[in-house]
C-alpha atoms as a PDB file:
ATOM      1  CA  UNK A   1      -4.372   2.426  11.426  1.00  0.00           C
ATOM      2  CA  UNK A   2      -7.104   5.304  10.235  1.00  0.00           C
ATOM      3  CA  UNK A   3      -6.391   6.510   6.908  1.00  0.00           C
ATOM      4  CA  UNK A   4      -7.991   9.341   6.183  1.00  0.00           C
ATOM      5  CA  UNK A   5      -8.394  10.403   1.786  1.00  0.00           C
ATOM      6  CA  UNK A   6      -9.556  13.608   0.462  1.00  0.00           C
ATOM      7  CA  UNK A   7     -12.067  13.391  -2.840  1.00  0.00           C
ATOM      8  CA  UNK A   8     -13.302  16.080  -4.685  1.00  0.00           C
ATOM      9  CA  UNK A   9     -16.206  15.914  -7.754  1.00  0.00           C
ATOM     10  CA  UNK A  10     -14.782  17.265 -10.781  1.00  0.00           C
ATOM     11  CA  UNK A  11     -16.334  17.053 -14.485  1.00  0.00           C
ATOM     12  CA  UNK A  12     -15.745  13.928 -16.396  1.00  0.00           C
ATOM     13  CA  UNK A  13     -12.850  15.369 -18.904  1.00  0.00           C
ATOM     14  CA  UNK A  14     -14.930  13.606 -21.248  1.00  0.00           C
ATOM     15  CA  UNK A  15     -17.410  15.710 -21.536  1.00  0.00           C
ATOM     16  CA  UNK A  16     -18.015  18.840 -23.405  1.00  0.00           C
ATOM     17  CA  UNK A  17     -17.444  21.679 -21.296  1.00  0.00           C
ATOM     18  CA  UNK A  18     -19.067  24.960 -22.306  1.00  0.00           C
ATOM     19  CA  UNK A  19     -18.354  28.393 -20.649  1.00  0.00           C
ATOM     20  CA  UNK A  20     -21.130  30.188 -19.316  1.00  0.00           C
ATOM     21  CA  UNK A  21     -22.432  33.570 -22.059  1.00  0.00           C
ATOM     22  CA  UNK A  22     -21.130  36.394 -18.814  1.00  0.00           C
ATOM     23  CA  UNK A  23     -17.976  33.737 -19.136  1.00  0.00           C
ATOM     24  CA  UNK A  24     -17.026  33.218 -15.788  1.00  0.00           C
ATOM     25  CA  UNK A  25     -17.932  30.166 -14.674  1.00  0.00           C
ATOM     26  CA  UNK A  26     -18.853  26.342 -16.953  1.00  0.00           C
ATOM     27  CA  UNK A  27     -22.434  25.582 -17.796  1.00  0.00           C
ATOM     28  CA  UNK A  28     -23.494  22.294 -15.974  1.00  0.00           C
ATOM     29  CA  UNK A  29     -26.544  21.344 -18.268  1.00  0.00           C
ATOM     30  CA  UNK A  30     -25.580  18.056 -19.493  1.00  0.00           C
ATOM     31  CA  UNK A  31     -22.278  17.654 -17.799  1.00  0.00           C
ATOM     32  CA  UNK A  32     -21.144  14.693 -16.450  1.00  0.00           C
ATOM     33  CA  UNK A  33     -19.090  14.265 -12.883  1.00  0.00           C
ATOM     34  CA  UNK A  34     -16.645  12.218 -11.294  1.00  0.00           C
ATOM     35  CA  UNK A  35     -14.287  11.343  -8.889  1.00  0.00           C
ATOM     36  CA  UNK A  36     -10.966  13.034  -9.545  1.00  0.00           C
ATOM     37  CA  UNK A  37      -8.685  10.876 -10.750  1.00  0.00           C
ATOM     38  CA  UNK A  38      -5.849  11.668  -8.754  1.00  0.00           C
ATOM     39  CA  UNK A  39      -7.625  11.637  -5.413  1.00  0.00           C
ATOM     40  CA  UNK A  40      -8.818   7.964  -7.055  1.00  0.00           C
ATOM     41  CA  UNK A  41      -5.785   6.633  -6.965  1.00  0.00           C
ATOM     42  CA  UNK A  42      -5.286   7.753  -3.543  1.00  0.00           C
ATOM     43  CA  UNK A  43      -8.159   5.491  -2.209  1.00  0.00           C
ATOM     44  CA  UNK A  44      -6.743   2.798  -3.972  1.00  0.00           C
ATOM     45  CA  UNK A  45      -3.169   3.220  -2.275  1.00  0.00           C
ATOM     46  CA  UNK A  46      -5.030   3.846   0.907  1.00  0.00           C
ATOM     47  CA  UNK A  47      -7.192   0.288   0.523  1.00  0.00           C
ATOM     48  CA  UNK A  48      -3.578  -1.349  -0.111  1.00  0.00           C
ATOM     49  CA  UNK A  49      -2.168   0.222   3.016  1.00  0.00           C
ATOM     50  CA  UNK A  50      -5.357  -1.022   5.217  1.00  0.00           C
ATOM     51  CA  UNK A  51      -5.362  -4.474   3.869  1.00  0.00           C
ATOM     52  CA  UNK A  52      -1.837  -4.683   4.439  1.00  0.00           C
ATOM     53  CA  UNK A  53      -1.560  -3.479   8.263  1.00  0.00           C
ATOM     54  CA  UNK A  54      -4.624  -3.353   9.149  1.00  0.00           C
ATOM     55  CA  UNK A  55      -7.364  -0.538   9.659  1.00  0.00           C
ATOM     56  CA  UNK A  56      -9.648   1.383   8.209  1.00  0.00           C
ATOM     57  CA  UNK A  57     -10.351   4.253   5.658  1.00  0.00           C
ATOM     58  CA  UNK A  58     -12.466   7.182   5.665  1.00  0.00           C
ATOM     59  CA  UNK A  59     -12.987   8.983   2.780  1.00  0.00           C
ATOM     60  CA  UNK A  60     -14.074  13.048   3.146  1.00  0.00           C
ATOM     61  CA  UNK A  61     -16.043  15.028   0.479  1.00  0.00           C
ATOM     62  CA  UNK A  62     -16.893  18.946   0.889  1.00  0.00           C
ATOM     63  CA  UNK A  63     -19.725  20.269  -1.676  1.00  0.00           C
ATOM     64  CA  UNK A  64     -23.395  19.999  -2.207  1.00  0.00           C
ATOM     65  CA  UNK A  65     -25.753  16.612  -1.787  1.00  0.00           C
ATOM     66  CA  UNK A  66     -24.298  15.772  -5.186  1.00  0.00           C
ATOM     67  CA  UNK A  67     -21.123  14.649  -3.716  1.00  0.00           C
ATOM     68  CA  UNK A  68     -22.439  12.034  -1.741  1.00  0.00           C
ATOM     69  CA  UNK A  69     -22.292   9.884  -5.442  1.00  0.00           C
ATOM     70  CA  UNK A  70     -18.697  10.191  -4.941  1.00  0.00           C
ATOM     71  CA  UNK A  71     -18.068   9.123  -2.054  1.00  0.00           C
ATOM     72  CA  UNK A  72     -20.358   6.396  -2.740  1.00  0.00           C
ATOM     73  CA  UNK A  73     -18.024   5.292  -4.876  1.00  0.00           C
ATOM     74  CA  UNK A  74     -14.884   5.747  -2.670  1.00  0.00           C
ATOM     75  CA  UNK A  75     -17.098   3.457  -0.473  1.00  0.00           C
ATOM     76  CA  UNK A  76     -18.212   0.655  -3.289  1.00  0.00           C
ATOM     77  CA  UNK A  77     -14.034   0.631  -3.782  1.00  0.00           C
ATOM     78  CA  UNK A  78     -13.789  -0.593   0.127  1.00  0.00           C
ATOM     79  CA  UNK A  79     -13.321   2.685   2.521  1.00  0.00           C
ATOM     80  CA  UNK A  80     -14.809   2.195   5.611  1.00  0.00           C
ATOM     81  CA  UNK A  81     -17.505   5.177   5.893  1.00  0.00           C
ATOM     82  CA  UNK A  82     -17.525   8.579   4.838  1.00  0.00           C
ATOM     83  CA  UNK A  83     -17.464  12.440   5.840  1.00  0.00           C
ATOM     84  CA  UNK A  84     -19.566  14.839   3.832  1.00  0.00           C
ATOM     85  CA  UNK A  85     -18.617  18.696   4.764  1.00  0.00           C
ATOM     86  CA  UNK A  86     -22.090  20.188   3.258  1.00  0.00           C
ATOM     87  CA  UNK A  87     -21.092  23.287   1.562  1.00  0.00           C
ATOM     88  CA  UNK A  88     -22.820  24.435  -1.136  1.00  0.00           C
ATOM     89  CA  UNK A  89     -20.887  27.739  -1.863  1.00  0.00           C
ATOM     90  CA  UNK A  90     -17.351  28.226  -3.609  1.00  0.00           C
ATOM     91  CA  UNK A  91     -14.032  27.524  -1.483  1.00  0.00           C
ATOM     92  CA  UNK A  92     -10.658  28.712  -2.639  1.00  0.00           C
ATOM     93  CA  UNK A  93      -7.746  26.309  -1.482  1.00  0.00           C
ATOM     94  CA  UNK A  94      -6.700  28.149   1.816  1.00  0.00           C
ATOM     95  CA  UNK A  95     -10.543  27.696   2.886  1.00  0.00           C
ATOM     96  CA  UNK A  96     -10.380  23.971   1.657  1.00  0.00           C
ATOM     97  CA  UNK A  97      -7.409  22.781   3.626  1.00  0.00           C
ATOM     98  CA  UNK A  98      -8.814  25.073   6.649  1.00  0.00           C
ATOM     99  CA  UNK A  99     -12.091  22.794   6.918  1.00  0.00           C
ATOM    100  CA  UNK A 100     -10.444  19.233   5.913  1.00  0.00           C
ATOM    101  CA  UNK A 101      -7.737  20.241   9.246  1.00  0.00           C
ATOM    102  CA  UNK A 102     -10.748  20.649  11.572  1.00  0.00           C
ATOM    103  CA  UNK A 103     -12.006  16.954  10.209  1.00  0.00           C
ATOM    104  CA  UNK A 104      -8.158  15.852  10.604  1.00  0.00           C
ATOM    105  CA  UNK A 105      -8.143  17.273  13.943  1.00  0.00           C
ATOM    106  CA  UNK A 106     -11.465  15.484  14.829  1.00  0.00           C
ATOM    107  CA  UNK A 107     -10.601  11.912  13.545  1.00  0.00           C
ATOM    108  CA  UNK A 108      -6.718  11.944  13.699  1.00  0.00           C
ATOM    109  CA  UNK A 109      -5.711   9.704  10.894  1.00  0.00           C
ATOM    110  CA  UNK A 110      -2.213   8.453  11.242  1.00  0.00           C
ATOM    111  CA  UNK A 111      -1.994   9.170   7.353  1.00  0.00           C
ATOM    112  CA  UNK A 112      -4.032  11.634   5.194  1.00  0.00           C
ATOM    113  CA  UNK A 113      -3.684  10.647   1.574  1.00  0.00           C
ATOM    114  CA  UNK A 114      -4.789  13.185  -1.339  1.00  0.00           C
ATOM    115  CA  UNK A 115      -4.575  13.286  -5.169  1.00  0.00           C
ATOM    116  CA  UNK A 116      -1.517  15.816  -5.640  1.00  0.00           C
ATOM    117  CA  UNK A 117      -4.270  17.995  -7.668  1.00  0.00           C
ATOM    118  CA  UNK A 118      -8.119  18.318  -9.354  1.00  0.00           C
ATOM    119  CA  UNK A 119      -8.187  18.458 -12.852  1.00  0.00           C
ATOM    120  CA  UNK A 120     -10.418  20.667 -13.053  1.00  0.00           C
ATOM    121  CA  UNK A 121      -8.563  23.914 -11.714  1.00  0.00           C
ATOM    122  CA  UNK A 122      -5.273  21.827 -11.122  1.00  0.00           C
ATOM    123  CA  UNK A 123      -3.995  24.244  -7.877  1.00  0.00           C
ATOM    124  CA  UNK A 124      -2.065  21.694  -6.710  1.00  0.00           C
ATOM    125  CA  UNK A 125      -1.818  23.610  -3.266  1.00  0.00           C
ATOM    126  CA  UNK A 126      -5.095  21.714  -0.802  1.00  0.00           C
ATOM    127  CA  UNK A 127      -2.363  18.968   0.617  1.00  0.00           C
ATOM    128  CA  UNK A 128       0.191  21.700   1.279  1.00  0.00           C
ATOM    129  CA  UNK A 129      -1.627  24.339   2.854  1.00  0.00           C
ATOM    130  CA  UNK A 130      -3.579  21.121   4.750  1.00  0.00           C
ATOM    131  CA  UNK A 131      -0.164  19.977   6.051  1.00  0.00           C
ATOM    132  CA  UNK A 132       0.398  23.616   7.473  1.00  0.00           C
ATOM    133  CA  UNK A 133      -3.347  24.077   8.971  1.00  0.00           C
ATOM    134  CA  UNK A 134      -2.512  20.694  10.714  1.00  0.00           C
ATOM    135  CA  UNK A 135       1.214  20.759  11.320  1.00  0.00           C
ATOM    136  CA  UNK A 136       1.408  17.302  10.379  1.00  0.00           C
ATOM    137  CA  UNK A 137       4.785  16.696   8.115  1.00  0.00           C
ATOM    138  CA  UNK A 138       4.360  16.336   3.955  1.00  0.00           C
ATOM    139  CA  UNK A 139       5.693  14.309   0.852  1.00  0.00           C
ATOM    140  CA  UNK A 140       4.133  15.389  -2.161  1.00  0.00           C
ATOM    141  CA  UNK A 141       3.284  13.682  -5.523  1.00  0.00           C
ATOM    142  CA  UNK A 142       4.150  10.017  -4.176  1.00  0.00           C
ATOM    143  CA  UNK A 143       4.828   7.775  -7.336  1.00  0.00           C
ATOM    144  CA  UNK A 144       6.657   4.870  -8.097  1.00  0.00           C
ATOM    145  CA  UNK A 145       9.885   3.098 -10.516  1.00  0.00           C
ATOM    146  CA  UNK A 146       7.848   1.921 -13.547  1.00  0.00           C
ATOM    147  CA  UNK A 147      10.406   0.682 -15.431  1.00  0.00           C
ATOM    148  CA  UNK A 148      11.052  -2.243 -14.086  1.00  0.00           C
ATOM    149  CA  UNK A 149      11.617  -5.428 -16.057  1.00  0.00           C
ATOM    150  CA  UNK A 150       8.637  -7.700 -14.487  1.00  0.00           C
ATOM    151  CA  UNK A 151       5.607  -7.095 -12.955  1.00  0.00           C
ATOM    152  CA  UNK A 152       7.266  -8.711  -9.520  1.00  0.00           C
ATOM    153  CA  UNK A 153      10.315  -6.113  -9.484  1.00  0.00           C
ATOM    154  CA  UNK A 154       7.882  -3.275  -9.576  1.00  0.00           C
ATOM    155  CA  UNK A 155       5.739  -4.437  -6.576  1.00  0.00           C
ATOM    156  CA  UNK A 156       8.968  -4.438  -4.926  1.00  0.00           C
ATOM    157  CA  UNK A 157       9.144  -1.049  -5.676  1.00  0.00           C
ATOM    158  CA  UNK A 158       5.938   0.808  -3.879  1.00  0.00           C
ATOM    159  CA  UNK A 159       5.763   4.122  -3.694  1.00  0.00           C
ATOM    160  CA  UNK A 160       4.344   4.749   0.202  1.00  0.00           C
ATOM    161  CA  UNK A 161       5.584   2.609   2.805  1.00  0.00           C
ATOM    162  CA  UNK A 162       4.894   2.139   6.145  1.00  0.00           C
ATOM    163  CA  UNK A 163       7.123   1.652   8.568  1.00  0.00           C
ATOM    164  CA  UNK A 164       7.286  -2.278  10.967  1.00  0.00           C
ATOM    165  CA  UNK A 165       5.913  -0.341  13.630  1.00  0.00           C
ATOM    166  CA  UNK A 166       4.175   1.981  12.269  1.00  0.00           C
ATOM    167  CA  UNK A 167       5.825   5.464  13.308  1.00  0.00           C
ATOM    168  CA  UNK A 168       6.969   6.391   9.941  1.00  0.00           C
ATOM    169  CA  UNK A 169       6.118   6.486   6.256  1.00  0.00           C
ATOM    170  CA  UNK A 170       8.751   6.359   3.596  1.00  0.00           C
ATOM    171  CA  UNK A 171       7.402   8.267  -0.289  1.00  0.00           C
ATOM    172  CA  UNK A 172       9.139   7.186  -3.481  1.00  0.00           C
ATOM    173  CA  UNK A 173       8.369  11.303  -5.635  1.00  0.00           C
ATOM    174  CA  UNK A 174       8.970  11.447  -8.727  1.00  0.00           C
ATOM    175  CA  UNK A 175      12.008  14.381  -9.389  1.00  0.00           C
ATOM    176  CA  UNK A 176      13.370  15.570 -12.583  1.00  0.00           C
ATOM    177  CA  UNK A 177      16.065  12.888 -13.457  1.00  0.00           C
ATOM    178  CA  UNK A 178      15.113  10.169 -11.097  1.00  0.00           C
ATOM    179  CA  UNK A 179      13.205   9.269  -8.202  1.00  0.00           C
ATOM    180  CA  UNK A 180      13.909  10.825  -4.211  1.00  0.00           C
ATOM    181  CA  UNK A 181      12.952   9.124  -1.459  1.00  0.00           C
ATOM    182  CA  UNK A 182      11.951  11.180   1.391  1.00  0.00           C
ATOM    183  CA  UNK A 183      11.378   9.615   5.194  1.00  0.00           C
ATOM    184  CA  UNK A 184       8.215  11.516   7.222  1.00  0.00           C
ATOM    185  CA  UNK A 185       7.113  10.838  11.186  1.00  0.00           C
ATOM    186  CA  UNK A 186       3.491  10.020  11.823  1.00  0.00           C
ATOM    187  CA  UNK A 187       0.769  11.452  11.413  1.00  0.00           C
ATOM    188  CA  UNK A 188       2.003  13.120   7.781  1.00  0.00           C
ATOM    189  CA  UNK A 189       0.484  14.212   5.175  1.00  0.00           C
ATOM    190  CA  UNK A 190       0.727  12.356   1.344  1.00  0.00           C
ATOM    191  CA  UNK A 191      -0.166  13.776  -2.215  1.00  0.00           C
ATOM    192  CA  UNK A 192      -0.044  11.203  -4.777  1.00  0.00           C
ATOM    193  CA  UNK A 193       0.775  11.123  -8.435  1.00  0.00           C
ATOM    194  CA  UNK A 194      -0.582   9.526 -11.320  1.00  0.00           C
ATOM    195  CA  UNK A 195       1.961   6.383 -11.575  1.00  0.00           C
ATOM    196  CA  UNK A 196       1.105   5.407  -7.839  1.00  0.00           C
ATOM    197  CA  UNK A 197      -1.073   2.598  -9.070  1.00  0.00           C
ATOM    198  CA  UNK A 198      -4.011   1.090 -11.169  1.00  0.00           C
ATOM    199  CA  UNK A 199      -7.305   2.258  -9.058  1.00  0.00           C
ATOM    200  CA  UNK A 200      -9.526  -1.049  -9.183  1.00  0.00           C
ATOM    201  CA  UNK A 201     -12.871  -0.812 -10.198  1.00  0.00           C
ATOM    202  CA  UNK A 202     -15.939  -1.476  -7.769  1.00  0.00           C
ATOM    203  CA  UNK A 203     -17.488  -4.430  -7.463  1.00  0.00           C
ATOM    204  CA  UNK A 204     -21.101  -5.341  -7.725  1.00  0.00           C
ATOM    205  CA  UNK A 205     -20.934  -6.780  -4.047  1.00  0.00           C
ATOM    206  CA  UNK A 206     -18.724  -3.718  -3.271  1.00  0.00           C
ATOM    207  CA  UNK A 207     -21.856  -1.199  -4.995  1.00  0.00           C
ATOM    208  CA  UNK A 208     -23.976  -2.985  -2.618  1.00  0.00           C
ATOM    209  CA  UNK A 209     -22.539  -2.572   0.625  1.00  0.00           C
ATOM    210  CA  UNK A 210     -21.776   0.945  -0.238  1.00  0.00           C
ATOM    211  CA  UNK A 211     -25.525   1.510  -0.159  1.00  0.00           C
ATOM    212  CA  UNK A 212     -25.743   0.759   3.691  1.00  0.00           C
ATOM    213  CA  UNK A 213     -22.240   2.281   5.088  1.00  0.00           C
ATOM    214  CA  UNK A 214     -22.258   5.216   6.647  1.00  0.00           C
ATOM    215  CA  UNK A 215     -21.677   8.816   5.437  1.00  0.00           C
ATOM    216  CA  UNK A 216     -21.545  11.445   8.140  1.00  0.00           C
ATOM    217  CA  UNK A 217     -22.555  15.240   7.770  1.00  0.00           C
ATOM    218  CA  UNK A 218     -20.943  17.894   8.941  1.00  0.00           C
ATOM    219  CA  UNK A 219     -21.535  21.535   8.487  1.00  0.00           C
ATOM    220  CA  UNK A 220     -19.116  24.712   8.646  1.00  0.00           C
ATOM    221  CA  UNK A 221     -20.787  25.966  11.791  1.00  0.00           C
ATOM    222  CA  UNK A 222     -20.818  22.181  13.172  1.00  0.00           C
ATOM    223  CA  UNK A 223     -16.500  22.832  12.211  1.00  0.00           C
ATOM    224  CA  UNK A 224     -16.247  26.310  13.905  1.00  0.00           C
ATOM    225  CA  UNK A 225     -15.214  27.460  10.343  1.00  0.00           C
ATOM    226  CA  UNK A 226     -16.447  30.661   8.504  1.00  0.00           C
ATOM    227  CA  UNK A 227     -15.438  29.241   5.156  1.00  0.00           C
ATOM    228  CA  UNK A 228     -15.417  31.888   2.342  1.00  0.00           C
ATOM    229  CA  UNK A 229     -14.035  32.265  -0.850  1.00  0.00           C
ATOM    230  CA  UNK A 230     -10.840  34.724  -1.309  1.00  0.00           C
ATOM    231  CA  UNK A 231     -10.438  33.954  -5.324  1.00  0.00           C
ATOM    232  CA  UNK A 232     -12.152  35.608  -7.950  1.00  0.00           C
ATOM    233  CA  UNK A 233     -13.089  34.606 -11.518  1.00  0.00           C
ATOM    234  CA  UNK A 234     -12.504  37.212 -14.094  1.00  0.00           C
ATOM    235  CA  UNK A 235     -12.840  35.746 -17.337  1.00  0.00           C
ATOM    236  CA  UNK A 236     -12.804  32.025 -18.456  1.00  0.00           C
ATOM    237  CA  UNK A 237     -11.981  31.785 -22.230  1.00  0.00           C
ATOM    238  CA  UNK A 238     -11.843  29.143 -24.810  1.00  0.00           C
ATOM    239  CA  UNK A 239      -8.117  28.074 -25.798  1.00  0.00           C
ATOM    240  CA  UNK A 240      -6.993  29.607 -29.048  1.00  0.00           C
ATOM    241  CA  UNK A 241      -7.915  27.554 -32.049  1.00  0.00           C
ATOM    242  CA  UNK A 242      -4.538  26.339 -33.726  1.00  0.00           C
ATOM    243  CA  UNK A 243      -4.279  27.312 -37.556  1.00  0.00           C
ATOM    244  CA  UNK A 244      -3.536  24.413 -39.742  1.00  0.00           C
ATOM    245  CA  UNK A 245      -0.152  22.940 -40.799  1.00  0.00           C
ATOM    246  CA  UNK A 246       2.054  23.792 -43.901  1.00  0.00           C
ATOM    247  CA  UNK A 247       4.067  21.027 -46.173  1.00  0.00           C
ATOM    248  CA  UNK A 248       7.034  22.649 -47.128  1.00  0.00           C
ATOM    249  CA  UNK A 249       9.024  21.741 -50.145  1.00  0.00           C
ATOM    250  CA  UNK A 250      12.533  21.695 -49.119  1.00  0.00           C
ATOM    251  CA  UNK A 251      14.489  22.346 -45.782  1.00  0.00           C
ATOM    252  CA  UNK A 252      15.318  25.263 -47.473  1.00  0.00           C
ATOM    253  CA  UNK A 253      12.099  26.672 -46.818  1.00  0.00           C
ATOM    254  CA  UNK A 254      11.668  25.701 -43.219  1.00  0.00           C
ATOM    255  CA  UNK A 255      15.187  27.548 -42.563  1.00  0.00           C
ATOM    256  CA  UNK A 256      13.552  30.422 -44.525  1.00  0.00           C
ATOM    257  CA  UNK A 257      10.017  30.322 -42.731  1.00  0.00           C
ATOM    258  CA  UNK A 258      11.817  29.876 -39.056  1.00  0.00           C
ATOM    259  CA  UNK A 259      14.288  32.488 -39.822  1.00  0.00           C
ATOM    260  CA  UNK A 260      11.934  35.302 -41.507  1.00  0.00           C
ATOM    261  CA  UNK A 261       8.041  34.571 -39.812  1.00  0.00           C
ATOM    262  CA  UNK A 262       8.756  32.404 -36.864  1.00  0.00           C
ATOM    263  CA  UNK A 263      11.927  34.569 -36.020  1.00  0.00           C
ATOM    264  CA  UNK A 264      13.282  31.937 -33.972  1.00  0.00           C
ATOM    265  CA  UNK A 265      16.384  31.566 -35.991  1.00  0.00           C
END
């Protein structure tokens, strides 16, 4: 089967993000990048799936030449080869899913698996609005039981499985109060959540091969797509600084404090 994974380049959370002086946008002097995490783990699902039924994976990128580190890595993990949508411009979601459905439409994938959201605006909405553009059929935020006893109960327990011959997929999503299982037809469409799995980290051997496979570059025009960007930034700010503790003497002054400055009592 063709699996076909979504990865976006998002700043490493570990790095100090500064807003730009007009504050509308992050200065990227110094800033370091990565592949989303969440779209991470959906490689690694998607390199399970292959080496279990067989196939391959293709990972997809859209963004400037500096993308093509990413999906390096998505290839030093094991994918196949790779799809880079240059586009150097800004994309809202809706414009997003519109070009990854043309790509969908090109390679038909019998699965498209995608991190449920990017940390860095967290939307949440790409695999949706992809599902639509597509009409393909969706389970969102695919996870799995982690509290299992032993390590061999929860591999019993995956959270994306295929079907014997291969016409269905069956997603394990995490719910308030439990887990659901939900049942989709092929080709679908599969956001995945953080508890999925433990990505694996690329091998030296794996590095080197990614060096030679193949990364394919497409254009907007080459995708009859007039991609533009519907969203605008107003104002970025800083989160408000929180204001330092209190020890109180006595419960008697917490009831006081909540009741007469908090006013929550």
């Amino acid at each position: 089967m063709k699996i076909l994974v979504t990865i976006k380049r998002v700043e490493d959370p570990e790095s100090k993000i500064r807003i730009t002086p007009e504050g509308t946008g992050i200065l990227q002097e110094g800033l370091k990048f990565k592949v989303n995490p969440f779209d991470e783990i959906a490689v690694e699902e998607a390199l399970r799936l292959v080496a279990k039924h067989s196939g391959e994976v293709v990972a997809v990128s859209i963004g400037g030449k500096e993308v093509q580190e990413q999906l390096r890595h998505a290839l030093a993990m094991g994918a196949s080869r790779a799809i880079w949508i240059n586009h150097t411009e800004a994309l809202d979601q809706m414009s997003m899913a519109l070009l990854l459905s043309k790509v969908v439409e090109a390679e038909k994938p019998q699965l498209v698996l995608m991190g449920k959201q990017a940390i860095d605006d967290d939307q949440s909405q790409v695999g949706q609005y992809l599902a639509e553009y597509a009409q393909m059929p969706q389970a969102t935020f695919a996870s799995k039981k982690d509290s299992l006893d032993s390590e061999a109960e929860k591999n019993k327990q995956p959270g994306i499985v295929l079907s014997p011959e291969g016409s269905s997929v069956v997603v394990t999503r995490e719910v308030d109060g439990g887990l659901l299982q939900v049942q989709c037809t092929l080709p679908a469409v599969v956001t995945v959540d953080l508890r999925l799995n433990q990505p694996r980290y690329a091998s030296l051997p794996g590095i080197m091969k990614a060096k030679t496979k193949p990364i394919q570059e497409l254009t907007c025009a080459a995708l009859g797509v007039s991609a533009s960007n519907h969203l605008k930034i107003q104002k970025l700010l800083k989160p408000t600084e929180r204001k330092a503790g209190v020890i109180l003497p006595d419960v008697a002054s917490l009831i006081d404090k909540l009741r007469n400055e908090a006013k929550v009592l």
